[in-house]
C-alpha atoms as a PDB file:
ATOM      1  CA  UNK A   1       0.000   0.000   0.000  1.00  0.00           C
ATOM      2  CA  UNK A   2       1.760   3.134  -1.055  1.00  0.00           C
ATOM      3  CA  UNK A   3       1.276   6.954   0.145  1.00  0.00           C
ATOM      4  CA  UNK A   4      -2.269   8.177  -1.445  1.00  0.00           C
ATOM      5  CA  UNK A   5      -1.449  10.993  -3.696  1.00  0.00           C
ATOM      6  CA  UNK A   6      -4.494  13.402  -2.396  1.00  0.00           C
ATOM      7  CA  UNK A   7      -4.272  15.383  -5.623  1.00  0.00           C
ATOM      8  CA  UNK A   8      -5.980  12.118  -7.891  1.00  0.00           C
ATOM      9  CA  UNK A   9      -7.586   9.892  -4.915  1.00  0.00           C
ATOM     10  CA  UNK A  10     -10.159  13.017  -2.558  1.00  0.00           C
ATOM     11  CA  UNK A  11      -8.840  12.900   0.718  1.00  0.00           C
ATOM     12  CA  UNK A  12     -12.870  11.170   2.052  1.00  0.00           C
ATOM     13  CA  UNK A  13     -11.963   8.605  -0.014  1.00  0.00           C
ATOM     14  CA  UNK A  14     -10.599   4.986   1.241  1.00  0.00           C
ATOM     15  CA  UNK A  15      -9.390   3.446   4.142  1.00  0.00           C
ATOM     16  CA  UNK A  16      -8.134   5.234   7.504  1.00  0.00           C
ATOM     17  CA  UNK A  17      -4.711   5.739   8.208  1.00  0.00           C
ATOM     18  CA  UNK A  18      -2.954   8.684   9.717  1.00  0.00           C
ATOM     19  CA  UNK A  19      -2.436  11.332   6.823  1.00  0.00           C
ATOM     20  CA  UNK A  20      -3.169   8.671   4.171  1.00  0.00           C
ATOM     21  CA  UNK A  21       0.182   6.670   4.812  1.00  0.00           C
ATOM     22  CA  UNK A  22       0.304   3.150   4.114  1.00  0.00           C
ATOM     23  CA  UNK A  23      -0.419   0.050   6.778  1.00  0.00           C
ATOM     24  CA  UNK A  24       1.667  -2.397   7.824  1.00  0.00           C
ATOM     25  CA  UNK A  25       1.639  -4.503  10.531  1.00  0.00           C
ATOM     26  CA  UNK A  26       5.523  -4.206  11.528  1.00  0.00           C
ATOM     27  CA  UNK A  27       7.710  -0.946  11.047  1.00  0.00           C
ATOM     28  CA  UNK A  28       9.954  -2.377   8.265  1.00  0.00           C
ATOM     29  CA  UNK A  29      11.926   0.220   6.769  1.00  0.00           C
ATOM     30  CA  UNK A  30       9.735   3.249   8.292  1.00  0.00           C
ATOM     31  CA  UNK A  31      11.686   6.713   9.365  1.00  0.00           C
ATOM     32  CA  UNK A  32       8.563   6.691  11.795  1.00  0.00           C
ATOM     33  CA  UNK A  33       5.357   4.328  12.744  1.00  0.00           C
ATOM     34  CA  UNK A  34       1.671   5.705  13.987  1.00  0.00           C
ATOM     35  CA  UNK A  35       0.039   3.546  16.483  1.00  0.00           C
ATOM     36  CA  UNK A  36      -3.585   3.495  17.916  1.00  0.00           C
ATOM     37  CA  UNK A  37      -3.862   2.585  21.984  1.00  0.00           C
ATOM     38  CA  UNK A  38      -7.363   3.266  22.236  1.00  0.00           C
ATOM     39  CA  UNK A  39      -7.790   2.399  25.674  1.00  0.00           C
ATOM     40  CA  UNK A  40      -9.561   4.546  28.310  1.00  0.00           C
ATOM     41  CA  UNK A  41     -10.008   2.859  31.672  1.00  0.00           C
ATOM     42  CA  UNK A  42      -7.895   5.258  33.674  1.00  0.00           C
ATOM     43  CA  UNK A  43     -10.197   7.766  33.641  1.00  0.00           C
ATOM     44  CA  UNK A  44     -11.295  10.099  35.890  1.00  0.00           C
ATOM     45  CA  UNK A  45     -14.015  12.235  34.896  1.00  0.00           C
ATOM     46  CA  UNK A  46     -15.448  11.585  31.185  1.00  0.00           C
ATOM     47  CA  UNK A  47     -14.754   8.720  29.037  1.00  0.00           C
ATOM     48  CA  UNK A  48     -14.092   8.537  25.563  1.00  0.00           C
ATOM     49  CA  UNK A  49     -10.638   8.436  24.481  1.00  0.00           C
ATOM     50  CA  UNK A  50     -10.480   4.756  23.725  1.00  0.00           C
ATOM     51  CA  UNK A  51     -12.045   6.401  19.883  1.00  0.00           C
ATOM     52  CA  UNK A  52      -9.434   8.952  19.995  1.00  0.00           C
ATOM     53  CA  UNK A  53      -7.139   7.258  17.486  1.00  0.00           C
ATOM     54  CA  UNK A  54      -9.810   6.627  15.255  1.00  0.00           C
ATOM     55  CA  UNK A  55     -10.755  10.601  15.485  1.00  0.00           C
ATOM     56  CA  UNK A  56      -7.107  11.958  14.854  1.00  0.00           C
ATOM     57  CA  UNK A  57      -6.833   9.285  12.144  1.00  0.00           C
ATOM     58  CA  UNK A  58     -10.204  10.660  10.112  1.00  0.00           C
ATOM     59  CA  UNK A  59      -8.739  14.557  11.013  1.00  0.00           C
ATOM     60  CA  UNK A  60      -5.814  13.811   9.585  1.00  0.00           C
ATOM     61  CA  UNK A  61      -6.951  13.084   5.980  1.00  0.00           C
ATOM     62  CA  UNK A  62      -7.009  17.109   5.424  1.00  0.00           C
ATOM     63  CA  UNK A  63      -3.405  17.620   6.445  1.00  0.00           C
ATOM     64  CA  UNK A  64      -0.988  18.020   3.437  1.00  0.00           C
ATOM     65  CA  UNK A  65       2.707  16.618   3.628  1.00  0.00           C
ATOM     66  CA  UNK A  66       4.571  20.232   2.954  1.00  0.00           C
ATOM     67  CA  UNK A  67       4.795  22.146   6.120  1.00  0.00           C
ATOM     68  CA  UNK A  68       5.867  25.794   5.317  1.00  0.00           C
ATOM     69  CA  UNK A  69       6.906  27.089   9.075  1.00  0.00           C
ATOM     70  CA  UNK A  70       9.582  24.693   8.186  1.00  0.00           C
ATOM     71  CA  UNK A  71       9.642  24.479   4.548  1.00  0.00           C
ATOM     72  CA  UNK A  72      10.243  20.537   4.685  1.00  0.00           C
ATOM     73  CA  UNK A  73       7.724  18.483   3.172  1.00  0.00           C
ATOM     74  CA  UNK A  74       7.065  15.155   5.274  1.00  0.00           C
ATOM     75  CA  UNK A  75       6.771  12.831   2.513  1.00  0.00           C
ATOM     76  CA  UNK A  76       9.976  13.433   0.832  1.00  0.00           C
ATOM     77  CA  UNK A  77      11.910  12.990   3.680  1.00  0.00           C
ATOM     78  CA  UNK A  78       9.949  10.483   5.660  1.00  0.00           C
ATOM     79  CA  UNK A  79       9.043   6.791   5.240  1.00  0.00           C
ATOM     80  CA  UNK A  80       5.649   6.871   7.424  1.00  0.00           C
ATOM     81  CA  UNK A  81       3.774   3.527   7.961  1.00  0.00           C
ATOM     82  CA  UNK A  82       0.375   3.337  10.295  1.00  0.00           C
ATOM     83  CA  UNK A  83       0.518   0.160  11.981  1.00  0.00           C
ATOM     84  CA  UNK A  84      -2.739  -0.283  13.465  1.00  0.00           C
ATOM     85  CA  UNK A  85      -3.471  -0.465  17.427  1.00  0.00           C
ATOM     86  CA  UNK A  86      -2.348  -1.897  19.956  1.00  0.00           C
ATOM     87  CA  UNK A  87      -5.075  -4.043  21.798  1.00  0.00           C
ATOM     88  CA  UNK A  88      -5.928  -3.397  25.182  1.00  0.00           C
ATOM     89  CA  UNK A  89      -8.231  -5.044  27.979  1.00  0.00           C
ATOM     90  CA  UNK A  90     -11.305  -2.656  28.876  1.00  0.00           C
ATOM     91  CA  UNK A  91     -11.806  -2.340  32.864  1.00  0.00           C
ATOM     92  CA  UNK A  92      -8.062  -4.259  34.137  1.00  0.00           C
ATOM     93  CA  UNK A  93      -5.168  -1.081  33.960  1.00  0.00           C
ATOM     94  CA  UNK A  94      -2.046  -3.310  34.862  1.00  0.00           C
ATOM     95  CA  UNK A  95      -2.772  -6.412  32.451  1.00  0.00           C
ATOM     96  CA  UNK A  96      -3.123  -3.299  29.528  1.00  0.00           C
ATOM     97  CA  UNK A  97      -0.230  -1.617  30.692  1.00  0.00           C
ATOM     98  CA  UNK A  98       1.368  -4.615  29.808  1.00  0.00           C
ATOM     99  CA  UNK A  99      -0.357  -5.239  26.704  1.00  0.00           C
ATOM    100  CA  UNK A 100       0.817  -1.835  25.620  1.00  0.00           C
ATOM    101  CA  UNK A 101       4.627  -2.365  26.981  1.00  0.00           C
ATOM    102  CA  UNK A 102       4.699  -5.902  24.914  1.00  0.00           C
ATOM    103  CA  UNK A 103       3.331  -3.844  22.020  1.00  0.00           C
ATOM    104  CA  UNK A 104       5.307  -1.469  21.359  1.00  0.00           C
ATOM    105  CA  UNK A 105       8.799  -2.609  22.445  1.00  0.00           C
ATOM    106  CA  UNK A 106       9.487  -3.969  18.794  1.00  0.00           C
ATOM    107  CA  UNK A 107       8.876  -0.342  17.635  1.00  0.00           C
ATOM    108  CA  UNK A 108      10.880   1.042  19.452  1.00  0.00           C
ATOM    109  CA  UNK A 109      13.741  -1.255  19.263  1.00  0.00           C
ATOM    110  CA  UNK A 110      13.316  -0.732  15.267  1.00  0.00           C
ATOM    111  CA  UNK A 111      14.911   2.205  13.404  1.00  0.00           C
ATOM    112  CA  UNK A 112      11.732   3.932  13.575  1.00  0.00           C
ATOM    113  CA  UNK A 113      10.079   6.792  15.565  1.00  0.00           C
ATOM    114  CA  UNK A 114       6.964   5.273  17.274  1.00  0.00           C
ATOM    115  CA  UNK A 115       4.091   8.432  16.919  1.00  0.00           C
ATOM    116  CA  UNK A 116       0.730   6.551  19.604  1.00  0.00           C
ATOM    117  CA  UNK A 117      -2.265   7.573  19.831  1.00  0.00           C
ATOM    118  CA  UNK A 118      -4.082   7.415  22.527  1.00  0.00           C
ATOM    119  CA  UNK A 119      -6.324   6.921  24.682  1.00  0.00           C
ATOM    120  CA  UNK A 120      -6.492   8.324  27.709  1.00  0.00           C
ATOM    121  CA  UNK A 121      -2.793   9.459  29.436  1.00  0.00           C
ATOM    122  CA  UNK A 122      -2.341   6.335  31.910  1.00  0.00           C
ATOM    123  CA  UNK A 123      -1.351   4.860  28.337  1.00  0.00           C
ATOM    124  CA  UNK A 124       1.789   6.744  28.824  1.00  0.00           C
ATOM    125  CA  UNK A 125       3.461   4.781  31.851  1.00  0.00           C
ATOM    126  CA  UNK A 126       3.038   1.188  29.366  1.00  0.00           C
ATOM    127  CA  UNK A 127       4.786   3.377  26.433  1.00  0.00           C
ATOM    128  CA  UNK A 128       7.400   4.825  28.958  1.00  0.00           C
ATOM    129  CA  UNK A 129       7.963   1.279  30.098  1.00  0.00           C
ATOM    130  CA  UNK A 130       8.291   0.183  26.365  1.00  0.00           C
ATOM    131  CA  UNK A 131      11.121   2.762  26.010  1.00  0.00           C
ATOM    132  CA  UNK A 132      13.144   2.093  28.829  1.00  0.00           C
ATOM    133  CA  UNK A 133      12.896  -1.875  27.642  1.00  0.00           C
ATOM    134  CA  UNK A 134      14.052  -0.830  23.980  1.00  0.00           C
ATOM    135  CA  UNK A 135      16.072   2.038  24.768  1.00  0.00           C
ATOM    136  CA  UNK A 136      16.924   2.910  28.681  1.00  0.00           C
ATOM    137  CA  UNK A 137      15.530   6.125  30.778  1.00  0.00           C
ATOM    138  CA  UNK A 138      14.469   9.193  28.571  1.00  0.00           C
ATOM    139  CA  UNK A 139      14.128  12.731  28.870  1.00  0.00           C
ATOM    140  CA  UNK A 140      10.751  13.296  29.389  1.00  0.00           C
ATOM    141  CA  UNK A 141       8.772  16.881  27.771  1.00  0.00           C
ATOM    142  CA  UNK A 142       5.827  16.822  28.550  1.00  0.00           C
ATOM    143  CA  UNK A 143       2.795  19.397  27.505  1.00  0.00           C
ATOM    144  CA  UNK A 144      -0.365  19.119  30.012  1.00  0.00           C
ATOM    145  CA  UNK A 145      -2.832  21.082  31.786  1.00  0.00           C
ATOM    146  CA  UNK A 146      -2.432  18.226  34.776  1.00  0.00           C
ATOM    147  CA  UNK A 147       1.049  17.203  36.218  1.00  0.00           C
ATOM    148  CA  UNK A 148      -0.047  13.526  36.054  1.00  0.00           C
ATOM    149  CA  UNK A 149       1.901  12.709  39.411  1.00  0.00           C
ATOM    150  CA  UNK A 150      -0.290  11.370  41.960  1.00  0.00           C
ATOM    151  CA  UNK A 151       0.536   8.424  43.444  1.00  0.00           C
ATOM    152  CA  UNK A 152      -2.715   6.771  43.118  1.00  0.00           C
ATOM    153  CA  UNK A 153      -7.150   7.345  42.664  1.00  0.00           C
ATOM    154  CA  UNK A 154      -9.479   5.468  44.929  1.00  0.00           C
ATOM    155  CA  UNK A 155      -6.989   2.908  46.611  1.00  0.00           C
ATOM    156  CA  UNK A 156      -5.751   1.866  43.600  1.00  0.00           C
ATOM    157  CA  UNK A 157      -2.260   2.709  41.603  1.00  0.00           C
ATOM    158  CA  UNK A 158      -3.066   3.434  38.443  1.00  0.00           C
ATOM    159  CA  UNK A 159      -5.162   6.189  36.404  1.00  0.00           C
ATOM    160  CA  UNK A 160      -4.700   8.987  33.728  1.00  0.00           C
ATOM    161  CA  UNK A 161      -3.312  10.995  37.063  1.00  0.00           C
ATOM    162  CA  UNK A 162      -0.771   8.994  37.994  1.00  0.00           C
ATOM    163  CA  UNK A 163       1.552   7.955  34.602  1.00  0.00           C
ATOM    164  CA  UNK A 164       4.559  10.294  35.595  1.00  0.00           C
ATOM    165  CA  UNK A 165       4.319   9.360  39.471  1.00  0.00           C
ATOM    166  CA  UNK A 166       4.940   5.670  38.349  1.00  0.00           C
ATOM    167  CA  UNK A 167       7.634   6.604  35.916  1.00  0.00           C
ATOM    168  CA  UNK A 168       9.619   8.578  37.752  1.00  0.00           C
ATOM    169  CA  UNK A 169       9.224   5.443  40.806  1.00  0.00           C
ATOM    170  CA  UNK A 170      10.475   2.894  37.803  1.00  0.00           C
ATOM    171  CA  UNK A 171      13.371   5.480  36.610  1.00  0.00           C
ATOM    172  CA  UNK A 172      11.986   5.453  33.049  1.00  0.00           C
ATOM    173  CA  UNK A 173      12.506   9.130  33.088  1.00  0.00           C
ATOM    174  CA  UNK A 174      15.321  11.340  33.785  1.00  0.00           C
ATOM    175  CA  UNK A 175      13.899  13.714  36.088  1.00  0.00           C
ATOM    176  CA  UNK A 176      17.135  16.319  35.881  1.00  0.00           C
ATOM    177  CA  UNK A 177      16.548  16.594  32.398  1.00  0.00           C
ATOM    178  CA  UNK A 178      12.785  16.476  31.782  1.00  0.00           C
ATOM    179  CA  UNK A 179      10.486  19.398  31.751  1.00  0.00           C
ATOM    180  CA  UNK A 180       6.740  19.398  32.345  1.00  0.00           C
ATOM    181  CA  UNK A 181       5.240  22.300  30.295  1.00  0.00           C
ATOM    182  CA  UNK A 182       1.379  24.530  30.496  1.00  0.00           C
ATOM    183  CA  UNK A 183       0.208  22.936  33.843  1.00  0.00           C
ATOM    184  CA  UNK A 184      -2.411  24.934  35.384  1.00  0.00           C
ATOM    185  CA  UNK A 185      -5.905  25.014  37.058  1.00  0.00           C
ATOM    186  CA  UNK A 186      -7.136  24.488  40.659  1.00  0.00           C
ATOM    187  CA  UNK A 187      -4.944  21.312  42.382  1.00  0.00           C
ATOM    188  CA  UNK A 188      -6.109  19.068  45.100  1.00  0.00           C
ATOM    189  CA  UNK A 189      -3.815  20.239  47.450  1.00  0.00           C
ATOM    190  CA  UNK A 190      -0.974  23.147  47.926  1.00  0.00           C
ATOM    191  CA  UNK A 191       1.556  20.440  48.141  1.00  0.00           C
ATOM    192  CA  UNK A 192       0.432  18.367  45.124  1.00  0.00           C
ATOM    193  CA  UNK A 193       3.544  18.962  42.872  1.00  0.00           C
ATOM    194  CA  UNK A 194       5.750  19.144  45.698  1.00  0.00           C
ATOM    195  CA  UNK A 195       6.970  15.756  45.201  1.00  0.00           C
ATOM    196  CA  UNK A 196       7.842  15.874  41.398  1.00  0.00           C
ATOM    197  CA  UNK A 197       9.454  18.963  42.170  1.00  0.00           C
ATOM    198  CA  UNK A 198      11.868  17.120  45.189  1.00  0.00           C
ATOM    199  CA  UNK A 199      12.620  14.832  42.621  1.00  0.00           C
ATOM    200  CA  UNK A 200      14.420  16.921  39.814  1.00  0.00           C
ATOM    201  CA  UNK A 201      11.496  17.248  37.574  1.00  0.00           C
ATOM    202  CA  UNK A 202      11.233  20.727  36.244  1.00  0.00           C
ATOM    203  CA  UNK A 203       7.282  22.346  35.940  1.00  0.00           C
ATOM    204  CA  UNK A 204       6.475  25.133  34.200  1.00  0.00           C
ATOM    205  CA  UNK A 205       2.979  26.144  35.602  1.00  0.00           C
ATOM    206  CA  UNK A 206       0.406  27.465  32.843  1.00  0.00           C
ATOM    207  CA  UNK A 207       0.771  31.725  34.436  1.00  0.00           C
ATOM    208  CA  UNK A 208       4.906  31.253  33.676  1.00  0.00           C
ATOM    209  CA  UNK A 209       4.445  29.983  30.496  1.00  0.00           C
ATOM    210  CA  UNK A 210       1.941  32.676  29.874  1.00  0.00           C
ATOM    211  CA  UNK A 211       4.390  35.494  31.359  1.00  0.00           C
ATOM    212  CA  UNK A 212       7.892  34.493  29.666  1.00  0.00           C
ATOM    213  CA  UNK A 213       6.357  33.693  26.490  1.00  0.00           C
ATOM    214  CA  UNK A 214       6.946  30.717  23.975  1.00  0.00           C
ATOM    215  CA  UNK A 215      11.008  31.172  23.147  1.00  0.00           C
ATOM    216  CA  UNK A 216      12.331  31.359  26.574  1.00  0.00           C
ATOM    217  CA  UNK A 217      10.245  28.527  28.198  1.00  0.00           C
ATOM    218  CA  UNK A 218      11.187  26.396  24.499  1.00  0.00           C
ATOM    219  CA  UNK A 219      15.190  27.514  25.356  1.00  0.00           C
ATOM    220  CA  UNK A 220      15.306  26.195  28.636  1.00  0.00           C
ATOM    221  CA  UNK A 221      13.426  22.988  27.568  1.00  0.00           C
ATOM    222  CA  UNK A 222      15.858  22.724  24.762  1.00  0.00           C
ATOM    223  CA  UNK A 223      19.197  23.326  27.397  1.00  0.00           C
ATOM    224  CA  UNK A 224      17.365  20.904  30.181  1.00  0.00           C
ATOM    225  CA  UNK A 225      16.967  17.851  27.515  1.00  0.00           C
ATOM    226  CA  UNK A 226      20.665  18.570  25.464  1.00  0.00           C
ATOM    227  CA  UNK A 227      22.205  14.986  24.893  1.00  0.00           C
ATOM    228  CA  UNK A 228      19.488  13.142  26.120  1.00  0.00           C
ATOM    229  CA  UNK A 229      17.378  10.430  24.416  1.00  0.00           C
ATOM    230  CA  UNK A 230      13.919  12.507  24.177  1.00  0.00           C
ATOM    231  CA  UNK A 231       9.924  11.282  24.801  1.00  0.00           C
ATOM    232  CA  UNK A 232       7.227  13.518  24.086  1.00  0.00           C
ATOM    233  CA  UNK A 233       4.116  13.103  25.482  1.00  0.00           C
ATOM    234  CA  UNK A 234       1.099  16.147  24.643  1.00  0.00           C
ATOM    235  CA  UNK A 235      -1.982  16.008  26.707  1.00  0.00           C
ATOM    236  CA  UNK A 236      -4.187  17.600  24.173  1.00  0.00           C
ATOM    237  CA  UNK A 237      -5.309  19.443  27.388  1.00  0.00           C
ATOM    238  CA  UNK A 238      -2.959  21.982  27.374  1.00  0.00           C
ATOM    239  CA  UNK A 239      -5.014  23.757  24.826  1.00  0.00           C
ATOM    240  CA  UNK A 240      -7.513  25.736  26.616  1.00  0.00           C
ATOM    241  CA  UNK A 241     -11.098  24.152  26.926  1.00  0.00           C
ATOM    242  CA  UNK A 242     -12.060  27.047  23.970  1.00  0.00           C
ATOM    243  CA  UNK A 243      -9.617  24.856  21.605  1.00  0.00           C
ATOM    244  CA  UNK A 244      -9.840  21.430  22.906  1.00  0.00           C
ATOM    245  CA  UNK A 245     -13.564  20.796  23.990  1.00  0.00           C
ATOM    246  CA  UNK A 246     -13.373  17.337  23.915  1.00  0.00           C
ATOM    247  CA  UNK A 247     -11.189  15.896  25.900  1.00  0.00           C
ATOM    248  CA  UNK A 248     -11.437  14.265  29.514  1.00  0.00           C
ATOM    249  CA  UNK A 249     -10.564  17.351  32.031  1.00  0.00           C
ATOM    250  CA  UNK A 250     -10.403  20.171  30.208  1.00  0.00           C
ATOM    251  CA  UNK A 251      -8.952  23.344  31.923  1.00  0.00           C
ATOM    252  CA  UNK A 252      -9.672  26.919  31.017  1.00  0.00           C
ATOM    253  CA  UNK A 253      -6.443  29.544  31.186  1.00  0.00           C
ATOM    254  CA  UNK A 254      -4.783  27.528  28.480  1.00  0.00           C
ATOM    255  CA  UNK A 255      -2.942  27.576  25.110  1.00  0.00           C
ATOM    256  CA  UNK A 256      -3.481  27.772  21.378  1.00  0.00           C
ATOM    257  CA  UNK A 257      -2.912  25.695  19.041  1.00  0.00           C
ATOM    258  CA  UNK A 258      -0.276  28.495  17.765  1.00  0.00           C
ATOM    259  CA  UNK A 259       1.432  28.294  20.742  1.00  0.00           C
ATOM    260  CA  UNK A 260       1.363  24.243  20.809  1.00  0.00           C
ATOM    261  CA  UNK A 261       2.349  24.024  17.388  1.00  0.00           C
ATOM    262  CA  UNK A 262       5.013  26.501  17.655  1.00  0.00           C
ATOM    263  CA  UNK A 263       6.509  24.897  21.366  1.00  0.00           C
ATOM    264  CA  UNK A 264       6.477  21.592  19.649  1.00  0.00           C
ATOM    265  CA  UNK A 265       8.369  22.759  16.133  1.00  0.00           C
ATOM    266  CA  UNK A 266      11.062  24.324  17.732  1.00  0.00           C
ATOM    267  CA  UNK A 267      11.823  21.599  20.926  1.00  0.00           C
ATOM    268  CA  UNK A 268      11.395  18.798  18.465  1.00  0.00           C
ATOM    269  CA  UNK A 269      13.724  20.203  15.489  1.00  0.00           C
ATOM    270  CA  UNK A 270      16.755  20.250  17.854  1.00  0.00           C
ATOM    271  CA  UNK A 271      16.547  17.368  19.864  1.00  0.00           C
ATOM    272  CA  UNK A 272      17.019  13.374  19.640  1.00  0.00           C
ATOM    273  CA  UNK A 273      13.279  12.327  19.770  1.00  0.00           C
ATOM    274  CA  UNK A 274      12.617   8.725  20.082  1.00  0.00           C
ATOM    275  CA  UNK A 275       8.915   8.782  20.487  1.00  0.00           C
ATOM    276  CA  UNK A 276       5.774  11.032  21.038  1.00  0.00           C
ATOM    277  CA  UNK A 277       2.019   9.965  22.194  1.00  0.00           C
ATOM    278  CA  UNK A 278      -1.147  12.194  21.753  1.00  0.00           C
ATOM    279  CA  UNK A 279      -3.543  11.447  24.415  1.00  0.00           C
ATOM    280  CA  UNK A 280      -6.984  12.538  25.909  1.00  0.00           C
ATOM    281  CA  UNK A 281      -9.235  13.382  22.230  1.00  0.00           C
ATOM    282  CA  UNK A 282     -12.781  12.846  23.359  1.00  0.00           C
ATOM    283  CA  UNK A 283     -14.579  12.522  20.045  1.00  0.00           C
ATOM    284  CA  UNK A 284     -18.233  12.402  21.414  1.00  0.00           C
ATOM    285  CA  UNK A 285     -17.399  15.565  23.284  1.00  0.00           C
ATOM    286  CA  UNK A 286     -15.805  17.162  20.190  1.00  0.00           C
ATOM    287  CA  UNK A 287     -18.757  17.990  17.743  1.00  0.00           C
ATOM    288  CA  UNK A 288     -17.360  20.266  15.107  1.00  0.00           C
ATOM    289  CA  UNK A 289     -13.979  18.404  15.323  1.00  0.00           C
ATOM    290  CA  UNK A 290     -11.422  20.792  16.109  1.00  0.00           C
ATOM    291  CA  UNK A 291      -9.757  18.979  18.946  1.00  0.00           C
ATOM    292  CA  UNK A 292      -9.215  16.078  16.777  1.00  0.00           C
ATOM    293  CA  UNK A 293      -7.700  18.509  13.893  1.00  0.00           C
ATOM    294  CA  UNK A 294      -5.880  19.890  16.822  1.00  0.00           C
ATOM    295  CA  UNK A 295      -3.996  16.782  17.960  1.00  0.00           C
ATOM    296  CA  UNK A 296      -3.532  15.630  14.381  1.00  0.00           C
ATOM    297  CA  UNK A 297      -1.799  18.513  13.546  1.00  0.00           C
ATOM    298  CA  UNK A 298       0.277  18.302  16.852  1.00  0.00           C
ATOM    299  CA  UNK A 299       1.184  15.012  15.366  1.00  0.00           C
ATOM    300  CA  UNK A 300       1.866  16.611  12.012  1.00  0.00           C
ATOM    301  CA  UNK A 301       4.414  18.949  13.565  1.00  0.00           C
ATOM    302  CA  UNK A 302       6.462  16.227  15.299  1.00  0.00           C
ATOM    303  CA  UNK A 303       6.733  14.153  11.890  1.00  0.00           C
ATOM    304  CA  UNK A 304       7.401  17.756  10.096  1.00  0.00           C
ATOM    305  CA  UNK A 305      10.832  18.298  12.539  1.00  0.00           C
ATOM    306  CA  UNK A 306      11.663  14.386  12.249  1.00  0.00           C
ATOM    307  CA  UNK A 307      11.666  15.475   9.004  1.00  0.00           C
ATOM    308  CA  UNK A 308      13.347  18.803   8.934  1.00  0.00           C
ATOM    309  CA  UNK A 309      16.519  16.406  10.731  1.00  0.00           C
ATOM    310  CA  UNK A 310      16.367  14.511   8.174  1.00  0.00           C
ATOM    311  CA  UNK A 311      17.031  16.521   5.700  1.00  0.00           C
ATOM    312  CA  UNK A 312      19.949  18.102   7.490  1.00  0.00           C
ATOM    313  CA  UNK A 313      21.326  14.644   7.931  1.00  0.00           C
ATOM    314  CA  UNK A 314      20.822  14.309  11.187  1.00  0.00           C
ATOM    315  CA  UNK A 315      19.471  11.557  13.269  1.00  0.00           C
ATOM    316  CA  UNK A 316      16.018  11.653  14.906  1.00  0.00           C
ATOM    317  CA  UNK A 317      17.089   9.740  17.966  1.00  0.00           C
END
């Protein structure tokens, strides 16, 4: 199955995949790999993002290869496969953690650059654990409106709140060089980011990012992560709720998809990426579709700097 060329075939035409690239069922010879987790037990509030890969896939039938912010055009530099999802167990967390972890360790041991799509965020700790089998501890940026670092919900361990907590317990991150970015709105506690914060991890509430403005918080992601292996993970709740309606928790006092898009271009251009998820796209809660087009296009700007280091000769990871 080869790239559809949108100009002959109209882009409502034939089967799903992310931006119209071809399926396969391993990563072969791909510069990069999309995969669906659409699982959504670890939720805490709405449900829904177990369709979130099928959403961003259907979005991203209107996005076109050439991206002119950085004048590299995806397809000409990039082998992109979809690979299908990754099956999960509705209801039991740790037996789908694992599921996900078994999953996607071939991917990333492969040359390629996994891209998942979740799902809701507890999806995150089974790709994290998936790295650090393939690859070792990572540098972890992360784009939220929630921290994600609570060490458990209603007597149990595991939930979209509590990826990072676990990860950071399981050293699959490298909390002196990782950088949580956009995290805002009321918290359960005063001390409810005091731990991350003991532990090296770097957060950047929503009001800084707000008062020093895109290129300074991007620069001191860029000089936290330098030399490190690099994971990406965007809650697609660090838009504000007036960008990203549908999602799980959405927070008000947020971003744009400007300022996504333009935080994610220039982090991901200069460092080693070896992976990025999408997670929390509510499709039932997302009528006219713009938080799906948001997150697919959040996608489309990761594969557009794997790109852009391509073409410079330079390695992704």
């Amino acid at each position: 199955m080869a790239t559809v060329d949108s100009l002959q075939s109209p882009r409502f035409c034939g089967i799903r995949t992310f931006m119209r690239q071809p399926w396969h069922n391993d990563a072969g010879d791909a510069d990069a790999v999309v995969l669906g987790v659409p699982f959504d037990s670890g939720v805490s509030y709405r449900p829904g993002a177990r369709f979130g890969p099928t959403a961003l896939r259907e979005a991203s039938t209107i996005l076109k290869p050439y991206c002119p912010v950085l004048d590299v055009d995806i397809n000409q530099w990039l082998n992109v496969t979809d690979c299908g999802d990754i099956d999960t167990i509705p209801g039991y967390m740790a037996e789908s953690l694992d599921k996900i972890r078994d999953g996607l360790i071939p991917f990333f041991k492969s040359r390629a650059v996994p891209v998942v799509l979740g799902g809701d965020h507890s999806i995150s700790l089974g790709v994290l654990r998936a790295v650090k089998a393939a690859r070792g501890p990572v540098a972890l940026v992360h784009f939220d409106a929630h921290s994600d670092t609570i060490p458990g919900y209603y007597g149990k361990p595991y939930n979209h709140g509590t990826p990072f907590y676990h990860a950071l317990k399981e050293g699959l991150i490298l909390p002196q060089h990782s950088i949580q970015i956009g995290i805002r709105g009321p918290l359960y506690s005063r001390d409810a980011l005091a731990w991350p914060k003991e532990q090296g991890l770097r957060i950047v509430m929503g009001e800084e990012l707000h008062r020093r403005g895109l290129e300074a918080v991007a620069a001191e992601a860029l000089e936290r992560t330098a030399h490190c292996p690099v994971f990406v993970s965007f809650d697609i709740d660090f838009l504000d709720a007036s960008c990203a309606p549908g999602t799980g928790t959405p927070e008000v006092e947020g971003f744009n998809t400007y300022e996504g898009l333009t935080l994610l271009r220039t982090i991901c251009r200069e460092t080693r990426t070896v992976g990025m998820d999408l997670v929390e796209v509510l499709p039932d809660k997302d009528p006219s579709g713009i938080t799906a087009l948001a997150g697919a296009s959040m996608v489309h700007a990761f594969l557009a700097a794997l790109a852009l280091k391509k073409s410079a000769g330079r390695s992704a990871a």
